[in-house]
C-alpha atoms as a PDB file:
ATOM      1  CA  UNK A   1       0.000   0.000   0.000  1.00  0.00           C
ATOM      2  CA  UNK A   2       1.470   3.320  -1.151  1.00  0.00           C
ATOM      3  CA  UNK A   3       1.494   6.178   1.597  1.00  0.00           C
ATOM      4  CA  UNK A   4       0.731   9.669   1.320  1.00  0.00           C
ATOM      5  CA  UNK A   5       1.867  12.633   1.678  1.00  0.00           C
ATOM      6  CA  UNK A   6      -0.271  16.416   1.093  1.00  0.00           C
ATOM      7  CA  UNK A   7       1.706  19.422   1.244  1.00  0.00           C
ATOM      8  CA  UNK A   8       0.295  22.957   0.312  1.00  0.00           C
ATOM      9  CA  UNK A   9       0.485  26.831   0.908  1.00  0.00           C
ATOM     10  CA  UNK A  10      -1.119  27.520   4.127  1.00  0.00           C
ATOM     11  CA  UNK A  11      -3.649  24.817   5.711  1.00  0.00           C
ATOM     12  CA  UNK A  12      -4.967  23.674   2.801  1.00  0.00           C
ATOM     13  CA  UNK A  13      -2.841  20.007   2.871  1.00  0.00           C
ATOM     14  CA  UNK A  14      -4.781  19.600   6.682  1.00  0.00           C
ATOM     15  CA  UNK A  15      -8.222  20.833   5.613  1.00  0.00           C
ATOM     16  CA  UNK A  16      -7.909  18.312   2.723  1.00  0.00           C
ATOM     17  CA  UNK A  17      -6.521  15.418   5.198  1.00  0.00           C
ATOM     18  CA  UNK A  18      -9.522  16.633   7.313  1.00  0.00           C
ATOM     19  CA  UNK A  19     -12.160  16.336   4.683  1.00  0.00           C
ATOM     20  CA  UNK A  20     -10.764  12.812   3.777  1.00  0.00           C
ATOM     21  CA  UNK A  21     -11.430  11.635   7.096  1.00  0.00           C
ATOM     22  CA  UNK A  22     -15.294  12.740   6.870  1.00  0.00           C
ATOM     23  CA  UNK A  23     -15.212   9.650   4.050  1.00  0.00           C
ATOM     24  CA  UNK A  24     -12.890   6.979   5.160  1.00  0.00           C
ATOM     25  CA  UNK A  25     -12.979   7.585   9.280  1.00  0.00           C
ATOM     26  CA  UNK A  26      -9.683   9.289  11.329  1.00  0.00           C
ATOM     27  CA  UNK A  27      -6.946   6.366  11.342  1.00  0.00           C
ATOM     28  CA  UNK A  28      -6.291   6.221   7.581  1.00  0.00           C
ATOM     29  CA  UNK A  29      -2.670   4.665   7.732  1.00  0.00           C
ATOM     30  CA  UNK A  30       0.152   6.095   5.945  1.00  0.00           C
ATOM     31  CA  UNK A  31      -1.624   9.417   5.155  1.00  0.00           C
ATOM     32  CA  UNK A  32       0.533  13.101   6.462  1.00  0.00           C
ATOM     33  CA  UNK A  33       0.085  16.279   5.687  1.00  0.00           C
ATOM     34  CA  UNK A  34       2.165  19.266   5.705  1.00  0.00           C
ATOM     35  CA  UNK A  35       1.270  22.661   5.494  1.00  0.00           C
ATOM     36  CA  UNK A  36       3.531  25.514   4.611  1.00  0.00           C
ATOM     37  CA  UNK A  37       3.396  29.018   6.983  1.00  0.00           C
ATOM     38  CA  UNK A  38       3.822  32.087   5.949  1.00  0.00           C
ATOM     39  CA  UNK A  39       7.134  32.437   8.727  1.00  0.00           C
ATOM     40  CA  UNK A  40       8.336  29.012   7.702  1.00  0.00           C
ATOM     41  CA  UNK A  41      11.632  29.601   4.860  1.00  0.00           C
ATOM     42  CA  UNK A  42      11.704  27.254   1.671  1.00  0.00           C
ATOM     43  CA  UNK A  43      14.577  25.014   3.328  1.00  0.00           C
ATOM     44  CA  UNK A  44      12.683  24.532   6.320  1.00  0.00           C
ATOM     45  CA  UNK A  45       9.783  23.023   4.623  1.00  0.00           C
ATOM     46  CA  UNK A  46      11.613  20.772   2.312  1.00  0.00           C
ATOM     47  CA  UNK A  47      13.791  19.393   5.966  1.00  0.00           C
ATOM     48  CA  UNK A  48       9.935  18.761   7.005  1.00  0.00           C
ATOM     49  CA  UNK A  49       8.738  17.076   3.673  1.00  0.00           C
ATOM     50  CA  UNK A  50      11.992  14.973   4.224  1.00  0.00           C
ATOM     51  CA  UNK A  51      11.459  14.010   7.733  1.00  0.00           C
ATOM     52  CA  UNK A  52       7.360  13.139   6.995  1.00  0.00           C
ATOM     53  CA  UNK A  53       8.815  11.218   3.931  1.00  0.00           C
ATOM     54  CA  UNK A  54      11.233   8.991   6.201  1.00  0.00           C
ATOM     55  CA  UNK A  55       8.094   8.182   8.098  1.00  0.00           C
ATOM     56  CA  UNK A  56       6.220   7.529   5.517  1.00  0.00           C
ATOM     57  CA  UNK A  57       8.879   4.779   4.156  1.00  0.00           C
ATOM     58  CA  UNK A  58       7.145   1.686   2.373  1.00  0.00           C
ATOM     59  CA  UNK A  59       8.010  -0.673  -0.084  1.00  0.00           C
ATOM     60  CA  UNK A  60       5.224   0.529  -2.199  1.00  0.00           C
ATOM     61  CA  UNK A  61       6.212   3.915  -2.266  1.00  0.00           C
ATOM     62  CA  UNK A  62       4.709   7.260  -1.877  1.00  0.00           C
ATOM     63  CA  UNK A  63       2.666   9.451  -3.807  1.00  0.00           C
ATOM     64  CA  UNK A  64       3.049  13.078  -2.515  1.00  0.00           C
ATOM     65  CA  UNK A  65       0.482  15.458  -3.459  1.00  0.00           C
ATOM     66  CA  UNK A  66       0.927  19.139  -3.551  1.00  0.00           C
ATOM     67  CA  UNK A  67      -1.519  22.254  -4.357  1.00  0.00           C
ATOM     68  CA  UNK A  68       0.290  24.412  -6.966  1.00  0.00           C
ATOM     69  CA  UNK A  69       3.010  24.183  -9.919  1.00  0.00           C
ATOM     70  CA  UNK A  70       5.829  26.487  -9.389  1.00  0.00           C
ATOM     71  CA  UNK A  71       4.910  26.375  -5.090  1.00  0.00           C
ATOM     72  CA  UNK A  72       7.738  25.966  -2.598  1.00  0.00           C
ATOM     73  CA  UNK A  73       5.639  22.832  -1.614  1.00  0.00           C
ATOM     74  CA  UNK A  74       5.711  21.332  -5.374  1.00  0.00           C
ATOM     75  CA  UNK A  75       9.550  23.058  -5.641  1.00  0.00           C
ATOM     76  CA  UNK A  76      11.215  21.394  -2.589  1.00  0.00           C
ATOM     77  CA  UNK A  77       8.913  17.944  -3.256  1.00  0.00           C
ATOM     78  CA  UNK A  78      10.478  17.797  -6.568  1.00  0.00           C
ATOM     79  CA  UNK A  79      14.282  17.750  -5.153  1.00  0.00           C
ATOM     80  CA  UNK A  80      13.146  14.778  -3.339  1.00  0.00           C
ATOM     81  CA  UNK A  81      11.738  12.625  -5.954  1.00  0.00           C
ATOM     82  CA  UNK A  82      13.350   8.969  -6.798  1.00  0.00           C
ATOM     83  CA  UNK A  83      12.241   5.392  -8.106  1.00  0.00           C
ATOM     84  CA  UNK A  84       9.501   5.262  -4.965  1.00  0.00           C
ATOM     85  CA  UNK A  85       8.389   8.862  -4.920  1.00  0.00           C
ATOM     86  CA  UNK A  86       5.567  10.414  -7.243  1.00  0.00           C
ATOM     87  CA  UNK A  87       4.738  13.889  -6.774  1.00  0.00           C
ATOM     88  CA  UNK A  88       1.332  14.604  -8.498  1.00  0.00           C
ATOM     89  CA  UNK A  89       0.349  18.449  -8.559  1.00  0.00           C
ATOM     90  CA  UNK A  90      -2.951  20.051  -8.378  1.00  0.00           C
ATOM     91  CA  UNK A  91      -4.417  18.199  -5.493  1.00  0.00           C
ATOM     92  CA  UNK A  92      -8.358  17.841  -5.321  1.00  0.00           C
ATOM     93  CA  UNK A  93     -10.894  15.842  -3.301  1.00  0.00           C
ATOM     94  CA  UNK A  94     -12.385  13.739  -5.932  1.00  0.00           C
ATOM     95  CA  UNK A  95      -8.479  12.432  -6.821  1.00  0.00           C
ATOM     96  CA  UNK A  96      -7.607  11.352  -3.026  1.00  0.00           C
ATOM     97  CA  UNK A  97     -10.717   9.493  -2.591  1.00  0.00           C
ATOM     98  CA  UNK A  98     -10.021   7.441  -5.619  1.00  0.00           C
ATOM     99  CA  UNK A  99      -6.439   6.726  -4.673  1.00  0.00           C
ATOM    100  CA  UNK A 100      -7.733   5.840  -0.532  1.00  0.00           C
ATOM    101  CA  UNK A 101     -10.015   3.575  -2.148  1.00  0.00           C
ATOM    102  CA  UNK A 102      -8.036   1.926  -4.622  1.00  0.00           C
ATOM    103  CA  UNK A 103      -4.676   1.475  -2.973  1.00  0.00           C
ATOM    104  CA  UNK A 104      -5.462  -1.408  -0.958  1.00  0.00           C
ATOM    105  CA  UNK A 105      -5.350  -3.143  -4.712  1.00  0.00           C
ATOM    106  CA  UNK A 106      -2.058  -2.645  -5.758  1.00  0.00           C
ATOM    107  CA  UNK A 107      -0.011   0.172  -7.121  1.00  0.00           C
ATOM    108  CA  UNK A 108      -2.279   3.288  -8.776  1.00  0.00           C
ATOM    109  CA  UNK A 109      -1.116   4.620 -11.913  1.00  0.00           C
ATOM    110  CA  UNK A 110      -0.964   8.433 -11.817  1.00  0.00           C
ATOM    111  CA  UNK A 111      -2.598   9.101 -14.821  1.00  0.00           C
ATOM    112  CA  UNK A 112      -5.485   7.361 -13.880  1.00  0.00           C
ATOM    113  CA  UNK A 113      -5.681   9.565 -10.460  1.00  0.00           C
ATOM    114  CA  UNK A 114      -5.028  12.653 -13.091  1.00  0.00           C
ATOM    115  CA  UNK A 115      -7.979  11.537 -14.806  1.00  0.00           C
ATOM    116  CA  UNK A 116     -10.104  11.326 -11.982  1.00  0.00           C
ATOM    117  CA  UNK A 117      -9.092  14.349 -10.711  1.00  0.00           C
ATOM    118  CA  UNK A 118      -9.862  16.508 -14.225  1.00  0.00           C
ATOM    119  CA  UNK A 119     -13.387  14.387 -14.166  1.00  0.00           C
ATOM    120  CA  UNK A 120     -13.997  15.972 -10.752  1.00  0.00           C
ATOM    121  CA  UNK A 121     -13.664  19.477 -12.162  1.00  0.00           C
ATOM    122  CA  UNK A 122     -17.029  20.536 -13.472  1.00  0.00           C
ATOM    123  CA  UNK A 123     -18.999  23.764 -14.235  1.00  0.00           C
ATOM    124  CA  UNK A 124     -22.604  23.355 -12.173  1.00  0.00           C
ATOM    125  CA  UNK A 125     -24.596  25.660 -14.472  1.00  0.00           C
ATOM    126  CA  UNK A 126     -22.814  23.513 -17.683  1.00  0.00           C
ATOM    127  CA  UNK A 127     -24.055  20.318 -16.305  1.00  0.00           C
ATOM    128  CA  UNK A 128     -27.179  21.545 -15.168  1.00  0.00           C
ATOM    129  CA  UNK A 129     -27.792  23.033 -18.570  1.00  0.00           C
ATOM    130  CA  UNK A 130     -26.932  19.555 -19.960  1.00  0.00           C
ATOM    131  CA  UNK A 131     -29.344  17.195 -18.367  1.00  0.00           C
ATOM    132  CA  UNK A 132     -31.784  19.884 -19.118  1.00  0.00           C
ATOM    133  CA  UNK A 133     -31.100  19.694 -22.555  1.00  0.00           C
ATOM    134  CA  UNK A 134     -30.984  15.802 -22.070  1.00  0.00           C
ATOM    135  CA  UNK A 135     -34.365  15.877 -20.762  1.00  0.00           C
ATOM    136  CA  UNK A 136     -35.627  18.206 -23.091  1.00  0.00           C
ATOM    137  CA  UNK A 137     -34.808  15.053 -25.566  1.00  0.00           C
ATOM    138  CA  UNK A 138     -36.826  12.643 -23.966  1.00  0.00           C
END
């Protein structure tokens, strides 16, 4: 089972962890988060993202997911990458939820969480107006 690790600008990698446990209960194994602070230097956070990765350690690997291309989160991630260590940027919900619920299963590829992720992006009045125009069909 791959571990994971959420880093982002502010709280955002805890209010994700947060939301996560709302769907799959508060002792999901294997699953950090880090958040960046406004006081905290670019060094500093990339010690931390070390450190939680060293906890983290599993033969499956780890799939780090971070909130923004071009961050400090994604930047110092990226120095840390090797054979066992995806970084996948752009975080959402409807991504993490497929990955909890699928990693149990074997290793996930990362364009199918990219997928899912882009799938989870929607406009409401666009798919409103399209099952009205669906209906409208019928």
């Amino acid at each position: 089972m791959q571990s994971i690790l959420l880093i982002s600008h502010g709280q955002m990698a805890n209010g994700v962890k947060n939301a996560l446990s709302m769907f799959f209960g508060n002792e999901v194994k294997q699953l950090e988060s880090l958040a960046l602070l406004p006081e905290m230097g670019a060094d500093e956070f990339g010690a931390q993202i070390k450190e939680k990765l060293e906890q983290l350690k599993c033969d499956d690997g780890t799939v780090i997911f971070a909130d923004v291309l071009g961050g400090t989160p994604f930047n110092q991630a990226s120095l840390l990458l090797d054979e066992k260590t995806d970084l996948i940027v752009g975080m959402n919900l409807p991504m993490l939820m497929e990955f909890l619920a699928t990693r149990e299963y074997g290793r996930i590829e990362v364009d199918h969480l990219l997928d899912v992720g882009k799938q989870g992006i929607v406009s409401a009045k666009a798919l409103f107006s399209q099952e009205t125009v669906e209906e409208d069909d019928d």
